[in-house]
Protein backbone atom coordinates (compact mmCIF):
# COMPACT_ATOMS: atom_id res chain seq x y z
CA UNK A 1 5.88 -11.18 -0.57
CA UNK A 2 4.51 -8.78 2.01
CA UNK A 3 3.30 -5.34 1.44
CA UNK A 4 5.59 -2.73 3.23
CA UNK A 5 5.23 1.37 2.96
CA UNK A 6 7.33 4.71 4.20
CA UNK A 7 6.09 7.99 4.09
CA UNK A 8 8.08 8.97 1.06
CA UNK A 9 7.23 5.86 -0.79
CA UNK A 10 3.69 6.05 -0.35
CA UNK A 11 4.25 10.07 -1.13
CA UNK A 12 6.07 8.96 -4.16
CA UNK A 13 3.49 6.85 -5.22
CA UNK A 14 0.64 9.17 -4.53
CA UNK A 15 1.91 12.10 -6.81
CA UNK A 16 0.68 9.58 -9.73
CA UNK A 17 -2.65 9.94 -8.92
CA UNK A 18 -3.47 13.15 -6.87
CA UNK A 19 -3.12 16.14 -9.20
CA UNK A 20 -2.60 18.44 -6.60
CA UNK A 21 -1.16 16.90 -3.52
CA UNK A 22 0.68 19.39 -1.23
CA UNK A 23 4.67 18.77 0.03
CA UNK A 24 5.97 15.80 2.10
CA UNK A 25 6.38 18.04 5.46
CA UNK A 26 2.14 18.50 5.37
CA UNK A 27 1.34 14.72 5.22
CA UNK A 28 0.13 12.45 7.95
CA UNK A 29 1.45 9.09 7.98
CA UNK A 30 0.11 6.59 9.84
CA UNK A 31 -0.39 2.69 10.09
CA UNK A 32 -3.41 1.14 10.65
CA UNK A 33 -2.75 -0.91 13.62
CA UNK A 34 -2.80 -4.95 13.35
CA UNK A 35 -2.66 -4.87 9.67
CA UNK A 36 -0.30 -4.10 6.56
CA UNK A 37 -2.43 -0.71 5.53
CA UNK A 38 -1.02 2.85 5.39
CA UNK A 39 -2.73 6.10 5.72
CA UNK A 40 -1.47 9.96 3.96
CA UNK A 41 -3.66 12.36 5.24
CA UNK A 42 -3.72 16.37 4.61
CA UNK A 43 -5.95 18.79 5.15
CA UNK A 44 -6.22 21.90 1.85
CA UNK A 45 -8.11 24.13 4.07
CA UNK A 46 -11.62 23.20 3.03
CA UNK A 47 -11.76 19.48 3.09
CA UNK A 48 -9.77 16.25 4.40
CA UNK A 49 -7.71 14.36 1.88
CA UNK A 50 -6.32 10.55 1.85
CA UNK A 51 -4.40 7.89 0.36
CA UNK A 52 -5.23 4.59 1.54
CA UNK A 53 -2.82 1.97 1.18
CA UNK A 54 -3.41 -1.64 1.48
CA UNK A 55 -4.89 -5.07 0.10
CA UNK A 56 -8.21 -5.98 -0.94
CA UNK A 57 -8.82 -9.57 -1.74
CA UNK A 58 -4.87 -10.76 -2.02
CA UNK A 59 -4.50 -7.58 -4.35
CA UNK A 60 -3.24 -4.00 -3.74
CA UNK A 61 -5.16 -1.35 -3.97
CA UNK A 62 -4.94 2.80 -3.38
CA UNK A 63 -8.10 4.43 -2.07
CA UNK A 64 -8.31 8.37 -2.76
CA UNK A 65 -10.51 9.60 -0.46
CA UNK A 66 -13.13 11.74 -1.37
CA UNK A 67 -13.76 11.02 -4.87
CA UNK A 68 -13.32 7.29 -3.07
CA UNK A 69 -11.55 6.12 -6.27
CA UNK A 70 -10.00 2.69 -5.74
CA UNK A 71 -6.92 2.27 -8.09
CA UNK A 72 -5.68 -1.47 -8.44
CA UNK A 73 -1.69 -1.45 -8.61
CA UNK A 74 0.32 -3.57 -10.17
CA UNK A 75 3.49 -5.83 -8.95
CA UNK A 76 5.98 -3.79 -11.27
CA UNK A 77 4.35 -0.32 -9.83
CA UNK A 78 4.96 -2.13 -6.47
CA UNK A 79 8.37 -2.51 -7.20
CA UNK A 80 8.88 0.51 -8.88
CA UNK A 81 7.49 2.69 -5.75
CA UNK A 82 9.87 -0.28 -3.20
CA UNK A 83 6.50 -1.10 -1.93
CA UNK A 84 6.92 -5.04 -1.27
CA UNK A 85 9.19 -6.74 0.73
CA UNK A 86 10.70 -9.69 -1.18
CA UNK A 87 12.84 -10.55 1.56
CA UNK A 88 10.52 -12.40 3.18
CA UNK A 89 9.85 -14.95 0.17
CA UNK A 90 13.84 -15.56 0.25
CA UNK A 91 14.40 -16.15 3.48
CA UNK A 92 11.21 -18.31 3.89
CA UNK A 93 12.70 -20.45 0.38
CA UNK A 94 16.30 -20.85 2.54
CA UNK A 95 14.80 -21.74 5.70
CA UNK A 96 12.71 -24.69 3.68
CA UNK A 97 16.19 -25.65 2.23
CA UNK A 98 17.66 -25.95 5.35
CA UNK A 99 15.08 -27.80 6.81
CA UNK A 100 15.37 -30.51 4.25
CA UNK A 101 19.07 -31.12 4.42
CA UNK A 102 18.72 -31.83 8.45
């Protein structure tokens, strides 16, 4: 399983958390390069907000920035926001089972 992130799903996900977040259109999205993080940045007119996305120790985690709260997030909130990419553990399971038969 591998961590993967849009702008809407990370948007999606945010709204649970951020009481007053402004629309979609406002939001920067960005990926942190060499990694499987996500940034949604916006600016409210007197300070810098943003959600970071990524893992900490094998486990996900959102980081509000500034109250720098650090939520932990479950694999069923993962799912539930189509934040992981199972694909990967399927195709890695049929490529082992092919590998065995030759």
């Amino acid at each position: 399983m591998r961590l993967k992130a849009t702008k809407t799903s990370l948007y999606r996900l945010a709204l649970e958390y951020v009481p007053e977040i402004p629309p979609m259109r406002q939001m920067e999205f960005s990926k942190a390069p060499r990694s499987r993080s996500w940034f949604l940045r916006w600016w409210n007119g007197i300070q810098r907000h943003e959600v970071y996305f990524s893992t900490v120790a094998g486990l996900a985690r959102l980081l509000l920035y500034p109250s720098a709260q650090v939520i932990p997030l479950s694999l069923d909130e993962l799912r539930k926001y189509d934040l992981v990419d199972e694909d990967n553990k399927e195709k890695t399971a049929s490529r082992l089972q092919s590998e065995k038969r030759q």
